[in-house]
Protein backbone atom coordinates (compact mmCIF):
# COMPACT_ATOMS: atom_id res chain seq x y z
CA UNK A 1 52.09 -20.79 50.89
CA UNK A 2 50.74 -17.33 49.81
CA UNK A 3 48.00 -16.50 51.65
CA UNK A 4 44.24 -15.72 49.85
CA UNK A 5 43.13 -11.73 49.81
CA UNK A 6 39.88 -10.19 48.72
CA UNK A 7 39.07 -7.21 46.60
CA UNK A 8 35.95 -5.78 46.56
CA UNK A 9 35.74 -2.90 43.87
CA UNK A 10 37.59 -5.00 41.35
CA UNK A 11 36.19 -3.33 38.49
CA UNK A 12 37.65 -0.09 39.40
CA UNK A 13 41.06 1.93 38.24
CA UNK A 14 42.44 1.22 42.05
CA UNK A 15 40.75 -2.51 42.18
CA UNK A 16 42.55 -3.12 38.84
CA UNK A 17 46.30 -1.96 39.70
CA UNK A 18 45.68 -3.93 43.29
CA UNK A 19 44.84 -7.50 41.21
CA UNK A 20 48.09 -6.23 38.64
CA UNK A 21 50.01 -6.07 41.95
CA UNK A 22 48.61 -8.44 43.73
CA UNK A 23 49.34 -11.13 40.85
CA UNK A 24 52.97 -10.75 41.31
CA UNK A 25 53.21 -10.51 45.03
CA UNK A 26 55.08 -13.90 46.24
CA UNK A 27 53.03 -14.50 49.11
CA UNK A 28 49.15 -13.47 48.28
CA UNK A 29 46.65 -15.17 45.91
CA UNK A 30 43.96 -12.58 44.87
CA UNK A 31 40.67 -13.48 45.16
CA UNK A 32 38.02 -10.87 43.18
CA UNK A 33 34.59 -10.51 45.75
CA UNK A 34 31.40 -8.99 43.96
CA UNK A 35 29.43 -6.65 45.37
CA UNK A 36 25.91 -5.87 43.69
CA UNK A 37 26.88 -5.26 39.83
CA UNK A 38 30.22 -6.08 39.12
CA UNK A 39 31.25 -5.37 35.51
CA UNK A 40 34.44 -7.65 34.37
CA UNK A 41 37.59 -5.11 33.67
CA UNK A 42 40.20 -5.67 31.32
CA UNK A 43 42.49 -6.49 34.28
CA UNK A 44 40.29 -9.21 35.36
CA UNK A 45 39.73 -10.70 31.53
CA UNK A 46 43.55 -10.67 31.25
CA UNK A 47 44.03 -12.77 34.18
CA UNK A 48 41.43 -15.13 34.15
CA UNK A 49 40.65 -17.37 35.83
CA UNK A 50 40.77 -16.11 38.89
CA UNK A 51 38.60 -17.53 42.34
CA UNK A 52 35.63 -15.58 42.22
CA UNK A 53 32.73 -14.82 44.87
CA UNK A 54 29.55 -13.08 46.28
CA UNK A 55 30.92 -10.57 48.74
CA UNK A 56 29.30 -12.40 52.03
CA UNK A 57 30.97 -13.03 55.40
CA UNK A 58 30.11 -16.73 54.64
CA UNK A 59 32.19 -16.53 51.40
CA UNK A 60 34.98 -14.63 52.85
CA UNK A 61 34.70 -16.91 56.03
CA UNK A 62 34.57 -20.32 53.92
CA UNK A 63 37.71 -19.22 51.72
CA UNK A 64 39.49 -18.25 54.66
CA UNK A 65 40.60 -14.96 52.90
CA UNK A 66 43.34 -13.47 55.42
CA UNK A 67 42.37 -9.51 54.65
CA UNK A 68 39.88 -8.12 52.65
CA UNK A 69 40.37 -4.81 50.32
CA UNK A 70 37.68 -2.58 49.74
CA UNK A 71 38.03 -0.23 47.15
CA UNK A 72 34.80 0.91 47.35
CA UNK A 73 32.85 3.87 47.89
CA UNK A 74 32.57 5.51 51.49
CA UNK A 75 29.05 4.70 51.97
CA UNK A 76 29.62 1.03 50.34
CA UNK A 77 32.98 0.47 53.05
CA UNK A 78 30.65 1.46 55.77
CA UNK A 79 28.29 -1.02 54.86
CA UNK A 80 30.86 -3.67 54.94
CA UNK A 81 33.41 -3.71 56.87
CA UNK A 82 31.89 -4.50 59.96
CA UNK A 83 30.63 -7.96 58.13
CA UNK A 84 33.89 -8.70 56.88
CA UNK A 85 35.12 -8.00 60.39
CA UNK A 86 32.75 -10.24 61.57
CA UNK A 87 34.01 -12.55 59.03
CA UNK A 88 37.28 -13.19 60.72
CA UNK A 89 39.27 -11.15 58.30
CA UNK A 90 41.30 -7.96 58.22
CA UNK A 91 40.31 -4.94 56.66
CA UNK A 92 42.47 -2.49 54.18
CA UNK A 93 39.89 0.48 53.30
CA UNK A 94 40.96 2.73 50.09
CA UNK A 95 37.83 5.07 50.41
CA UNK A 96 37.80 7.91 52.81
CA UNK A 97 34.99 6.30 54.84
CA UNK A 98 37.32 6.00 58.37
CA UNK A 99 40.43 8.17 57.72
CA UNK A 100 39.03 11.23 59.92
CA UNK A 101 38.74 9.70 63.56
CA UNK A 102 35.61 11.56 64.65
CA UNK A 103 32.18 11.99 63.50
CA UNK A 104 32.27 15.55 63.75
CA UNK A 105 35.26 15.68 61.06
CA UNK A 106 33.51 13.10 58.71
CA UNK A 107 30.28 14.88 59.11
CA UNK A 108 31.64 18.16 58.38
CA UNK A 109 33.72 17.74 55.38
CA UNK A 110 32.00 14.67 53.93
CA UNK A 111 28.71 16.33 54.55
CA UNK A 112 27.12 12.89 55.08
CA UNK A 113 26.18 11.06 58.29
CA UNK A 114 29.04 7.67 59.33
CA UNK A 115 26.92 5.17 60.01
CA UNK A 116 30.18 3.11 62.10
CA UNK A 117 31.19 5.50 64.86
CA UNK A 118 32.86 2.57 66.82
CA UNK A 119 34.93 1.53 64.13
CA UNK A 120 35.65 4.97 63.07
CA UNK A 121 37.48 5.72 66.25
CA UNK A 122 39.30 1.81 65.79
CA UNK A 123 40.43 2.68 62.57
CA UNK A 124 44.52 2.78 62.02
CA UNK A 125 45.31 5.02 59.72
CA UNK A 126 47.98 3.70 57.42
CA UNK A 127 50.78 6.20 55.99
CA UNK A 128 53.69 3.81 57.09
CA UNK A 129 56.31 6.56 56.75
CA UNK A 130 54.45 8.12 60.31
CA UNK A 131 52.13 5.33 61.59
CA UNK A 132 53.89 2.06 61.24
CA UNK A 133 53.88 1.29 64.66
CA UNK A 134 50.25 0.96 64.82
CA UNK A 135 49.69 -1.07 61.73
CA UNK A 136 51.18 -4.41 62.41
CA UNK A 137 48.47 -5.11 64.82
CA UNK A 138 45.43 -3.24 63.35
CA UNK A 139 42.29 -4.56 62.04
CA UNK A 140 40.81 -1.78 60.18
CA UNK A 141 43.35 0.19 58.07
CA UNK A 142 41.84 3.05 56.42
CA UNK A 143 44.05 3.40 53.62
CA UNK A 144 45.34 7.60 53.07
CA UNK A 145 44.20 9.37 50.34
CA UNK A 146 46.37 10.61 47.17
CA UNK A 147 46.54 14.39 47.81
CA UNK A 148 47.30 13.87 52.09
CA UNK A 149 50.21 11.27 51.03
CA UNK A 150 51.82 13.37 48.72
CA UNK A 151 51.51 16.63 51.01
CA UNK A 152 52.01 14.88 54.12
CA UNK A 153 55.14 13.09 52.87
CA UNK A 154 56.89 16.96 52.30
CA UNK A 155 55.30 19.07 54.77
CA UNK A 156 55.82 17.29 58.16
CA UNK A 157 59.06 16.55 58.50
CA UNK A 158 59.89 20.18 58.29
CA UNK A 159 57.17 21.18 60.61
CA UNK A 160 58.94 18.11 63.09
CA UNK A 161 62.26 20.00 62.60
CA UNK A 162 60.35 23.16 63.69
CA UNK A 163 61.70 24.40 59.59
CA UNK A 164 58.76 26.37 58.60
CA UNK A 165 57.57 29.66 59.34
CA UNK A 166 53.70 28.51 60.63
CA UNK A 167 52.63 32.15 60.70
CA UNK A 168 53.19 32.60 56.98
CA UNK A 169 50.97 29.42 55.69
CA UNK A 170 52.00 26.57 53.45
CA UNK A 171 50.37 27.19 50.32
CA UNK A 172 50.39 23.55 48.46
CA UNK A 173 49.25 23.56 44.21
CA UNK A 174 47.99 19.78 43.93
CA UNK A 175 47.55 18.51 40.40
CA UNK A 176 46.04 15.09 39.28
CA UNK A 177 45.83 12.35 36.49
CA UNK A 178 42.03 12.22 35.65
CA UNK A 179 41.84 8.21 37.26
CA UNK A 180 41.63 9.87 40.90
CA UNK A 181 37.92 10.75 40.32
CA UNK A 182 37.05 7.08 39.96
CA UNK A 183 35.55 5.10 36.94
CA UNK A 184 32.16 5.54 37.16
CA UNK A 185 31.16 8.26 33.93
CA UNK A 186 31.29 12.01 34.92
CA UNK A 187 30.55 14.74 32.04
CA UNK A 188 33.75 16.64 34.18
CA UNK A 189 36.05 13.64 33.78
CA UNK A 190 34.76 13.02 30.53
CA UNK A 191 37.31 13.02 27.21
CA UNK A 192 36.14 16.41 25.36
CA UNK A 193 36.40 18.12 29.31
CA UNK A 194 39.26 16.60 29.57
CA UNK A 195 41.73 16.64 26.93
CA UNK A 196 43.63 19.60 26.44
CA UNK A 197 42.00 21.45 29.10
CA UNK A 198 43.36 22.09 32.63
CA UNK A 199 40.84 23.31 35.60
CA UNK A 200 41.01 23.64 39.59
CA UNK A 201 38.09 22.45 41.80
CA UNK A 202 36.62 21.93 45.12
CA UNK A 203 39.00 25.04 45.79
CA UNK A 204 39.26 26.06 49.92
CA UNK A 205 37.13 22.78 50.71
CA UNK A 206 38.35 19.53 49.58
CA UNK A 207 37.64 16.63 51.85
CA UNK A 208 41.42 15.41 51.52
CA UNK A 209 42.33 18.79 53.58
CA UNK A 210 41.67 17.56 56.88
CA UNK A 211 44.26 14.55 56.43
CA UNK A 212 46.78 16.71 56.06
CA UNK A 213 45.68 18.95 58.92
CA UNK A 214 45.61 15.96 60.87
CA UNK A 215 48.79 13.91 59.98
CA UNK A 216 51.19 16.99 60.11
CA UNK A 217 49.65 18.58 62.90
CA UNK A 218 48.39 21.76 61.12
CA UNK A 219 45.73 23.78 61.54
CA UNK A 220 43.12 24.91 59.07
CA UNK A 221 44.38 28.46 58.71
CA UNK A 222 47.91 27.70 58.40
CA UNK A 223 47.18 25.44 55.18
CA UNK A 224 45.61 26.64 52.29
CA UNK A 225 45.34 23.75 49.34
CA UNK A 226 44.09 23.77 45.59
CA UNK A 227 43.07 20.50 43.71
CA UNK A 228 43.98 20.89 39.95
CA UNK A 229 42.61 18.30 37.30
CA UNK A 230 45.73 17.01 34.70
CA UNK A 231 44.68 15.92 31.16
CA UNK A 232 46.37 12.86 32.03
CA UNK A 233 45.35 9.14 33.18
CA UNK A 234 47.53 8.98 36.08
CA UNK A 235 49.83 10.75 38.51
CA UNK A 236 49.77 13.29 41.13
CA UNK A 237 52.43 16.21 41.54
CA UNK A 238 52.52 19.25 44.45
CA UNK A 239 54.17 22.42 44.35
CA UNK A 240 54.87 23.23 47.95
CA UNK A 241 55.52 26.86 48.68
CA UNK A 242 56.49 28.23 52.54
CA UNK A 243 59.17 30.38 54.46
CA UNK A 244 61.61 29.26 56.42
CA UNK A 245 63.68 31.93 57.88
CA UNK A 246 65.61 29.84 60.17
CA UNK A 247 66.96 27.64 57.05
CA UNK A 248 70.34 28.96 55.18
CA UNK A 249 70.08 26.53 52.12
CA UNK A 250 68.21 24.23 49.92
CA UNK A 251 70.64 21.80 51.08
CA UNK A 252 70.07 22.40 55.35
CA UNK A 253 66.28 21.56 53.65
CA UNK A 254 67.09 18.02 52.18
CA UNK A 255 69.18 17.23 55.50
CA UNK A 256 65.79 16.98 57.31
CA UNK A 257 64.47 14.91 54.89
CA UNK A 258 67.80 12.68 54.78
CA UNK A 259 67.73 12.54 58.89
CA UNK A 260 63.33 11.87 58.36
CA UNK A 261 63.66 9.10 55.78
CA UNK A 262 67.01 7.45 56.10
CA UNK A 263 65.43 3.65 56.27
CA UNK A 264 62.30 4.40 54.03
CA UNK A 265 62.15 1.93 51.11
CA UNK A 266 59.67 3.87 49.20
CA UNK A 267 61.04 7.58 49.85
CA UNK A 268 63.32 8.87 47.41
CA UNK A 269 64.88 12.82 47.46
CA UNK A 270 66.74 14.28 44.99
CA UNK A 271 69.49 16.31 45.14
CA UNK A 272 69.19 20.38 45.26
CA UNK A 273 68.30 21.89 41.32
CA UNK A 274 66.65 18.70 40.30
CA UNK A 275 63.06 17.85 40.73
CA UNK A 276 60.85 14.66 40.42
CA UNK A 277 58.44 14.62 37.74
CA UNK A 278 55.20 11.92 37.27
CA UNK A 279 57.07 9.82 34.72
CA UNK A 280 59.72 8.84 37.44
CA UNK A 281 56.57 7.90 39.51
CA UNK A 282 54.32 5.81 37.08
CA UNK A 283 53.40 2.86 38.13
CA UNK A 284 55.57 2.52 41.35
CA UNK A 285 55.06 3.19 45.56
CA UNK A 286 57.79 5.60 45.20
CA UNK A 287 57.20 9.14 47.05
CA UNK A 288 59.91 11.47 44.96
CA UNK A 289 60.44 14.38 46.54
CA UNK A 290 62.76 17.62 44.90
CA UNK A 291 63.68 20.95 47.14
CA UNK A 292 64.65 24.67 46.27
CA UNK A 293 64.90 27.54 48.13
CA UNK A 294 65.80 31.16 48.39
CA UNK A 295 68.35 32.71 50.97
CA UNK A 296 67.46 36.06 50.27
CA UNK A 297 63.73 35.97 51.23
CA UNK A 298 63.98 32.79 52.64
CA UNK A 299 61.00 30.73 50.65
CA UNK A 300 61.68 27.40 50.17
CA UNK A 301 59.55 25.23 47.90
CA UNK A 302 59.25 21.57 47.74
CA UNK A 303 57.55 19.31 44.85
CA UNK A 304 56.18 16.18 45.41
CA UNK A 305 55.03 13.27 43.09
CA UNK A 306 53.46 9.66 43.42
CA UNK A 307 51.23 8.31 41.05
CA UNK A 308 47.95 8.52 42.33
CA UNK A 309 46.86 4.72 41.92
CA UNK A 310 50.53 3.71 43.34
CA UNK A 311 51.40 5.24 46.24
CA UNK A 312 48.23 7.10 46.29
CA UNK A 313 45.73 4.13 46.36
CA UNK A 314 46.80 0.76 45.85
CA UNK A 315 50.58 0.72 46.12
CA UNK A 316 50.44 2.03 49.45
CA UNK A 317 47.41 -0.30 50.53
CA UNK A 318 49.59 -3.56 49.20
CA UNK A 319 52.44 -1.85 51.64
CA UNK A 320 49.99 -1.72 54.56
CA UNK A 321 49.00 -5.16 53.63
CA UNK A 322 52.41 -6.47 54.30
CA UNK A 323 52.79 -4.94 57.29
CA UNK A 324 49.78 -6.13 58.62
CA UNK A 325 50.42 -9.87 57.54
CA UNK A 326 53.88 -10.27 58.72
CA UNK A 327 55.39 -9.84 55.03
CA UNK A 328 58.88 -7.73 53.57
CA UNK A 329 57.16 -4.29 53.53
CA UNK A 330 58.36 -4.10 49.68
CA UNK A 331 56.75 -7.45 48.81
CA UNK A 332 55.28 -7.11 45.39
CA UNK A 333 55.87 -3.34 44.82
CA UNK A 334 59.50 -3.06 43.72
């Protein structure tokens, strides 16, 4: 029997692709939760009818939903996740609300107060590639964000195999479908910004900075990371630049990756000369990952691409679902 999950945030771009993957997965029944207003989406009218209810603990409790997604804002996850806790259910968080561990780092580079501390600190973060161990048995998964999956997926396992020169920096040139800024109307994300145009922001201080820092085992100086805004829907694609003296080809590059990801379903590398692009990415969990480098001055770049609401958001939460409820980690995404 498939097993019922909630989404709060349905009305969003990553509510909608969790009900479109949730609707095919062979062993969960979505269930759509409203919080305060929430406005029908074309994902929703196309597969009605679905069970709908008020976002309670009672409701949640009463359907005996087995994990909860919120796709919410950070202030809007913080208000609920300790009731759905409470509730008896399990918690898969796509909002950045308890992906930093302390409240110094939230405080800092969310410049807001977290009003959870204790269940900031419980939090699992959940990048299976590095932190499956932990997610089987967690409660509160606070899902990674788009850029830190995408950057995290290339950089560490070179920094593991002690590949890069730390001295030097990593310089990473992050560039994103429009859908990562969220539905709600922006004049920035807006068509006539948008289309045909191509812009960096939040340049030096973007809040997704300290994942990486964190996950790879960086710090601040070493890293330096530029958010670029595509005049696309979807997608996300990083140009990776570093030295690594120690490294004699592009090929001694995609052995650590080979050795790193040998039993990863969702990892896939291609071979020197070649590199991924966000049509191979759209609409999957796939990580693709392409690497070149330079003998002579010994700089090695790597490009990385997911699609943002895949991998990036709701792909990757669906994976940490499955993990946390016993399921084939691929369940529903390939």
């Amino acid at each position: 029997m498939a097993n019922r999950v909630g989404i709060v945030g349905h009305s969003g771009y990553s509510g909608a692709e969790l009900l479109r993957i949730l609707n095919r997965h062979p062993h969960a029944e979505p269930v759509l939760l409203d919080h305060r207003e929430s406005a029908p989406s074309a994902a929703i009218r196309r597969h009605h009818p679905l069970l709908r209810l008020e976002c309670t603990p009672e409701a949640v409790e009463s359907a005996g939903l087995a994990l909860v997604f919120l796709a919410t804002a950070a202030e809007v996850s913080m208000e609920l996740a300790p009731a759905m806790l409470h509730a008896g259910t399990r918690v898969v968080d796509l909002s950045g609300a308890f992906r930093l561990g302390t409240l110094e780092r939230y405080s800092t580079w969310y410049e807001q107060l977290h009003t959870q501390p204790e269940l900031l600190a419980e939090a699992v973060y959940g990048l299976p590639e590095f932190c499956r161990e932990r997610i089987p048995s967690a409660r509160l998964v606070a899902n990674p964000g788009c850029y830190p999956t995408a950057a995290n997926l290339a950089i560490r396992p070179l920094l593991q195999a002690d590949a890069i020169d730390r001295p030097c920096g990593i310089v990473c040139d992050a560039k994103s479908g429009v859908s990562g800024a969220g539905r709600k109307p922006n004049l920035t994300t807006s068509f006539c910004e948008v289309t045909a145009n191509f812009s960096a922001y939040s340049i030096l201080n973007h809040r997704h900075v300290p994942e990486v820092l964190l996950v790879s085992g960086m710090e601040e100086h070493e890293f330096s990371f530029t958010a670029q805004l595509l005049p696309l829907d979807r997608g996300i694609l990083e140009t990776i630049y570093f030295r690594a003296p120690g490294i004699a080809s592009a090929e001694a590059l995609l052995e650590i990756y080979e050795k790193c990801y040998a039993a990863e379903p969702f990892i896939r590398l291609y071979n020197p000369g070649h590199m991924p692009d966000l049509h191979g990415v759209a609409r999957t969990n796939f990580c693709d990952i392409g690497v070149t480098f330079d003998s002579r001055s010994g700089r090695g770049v790597v490009v990385s691409a997911i699609d943002n609401l895949g991998k990036g958001a709701a792909g990757q939460a669906v994976q940490n679902m499955n993990l946390m409820l016993g399921y084939p980690e691929t369940a529903g995404l390939l």
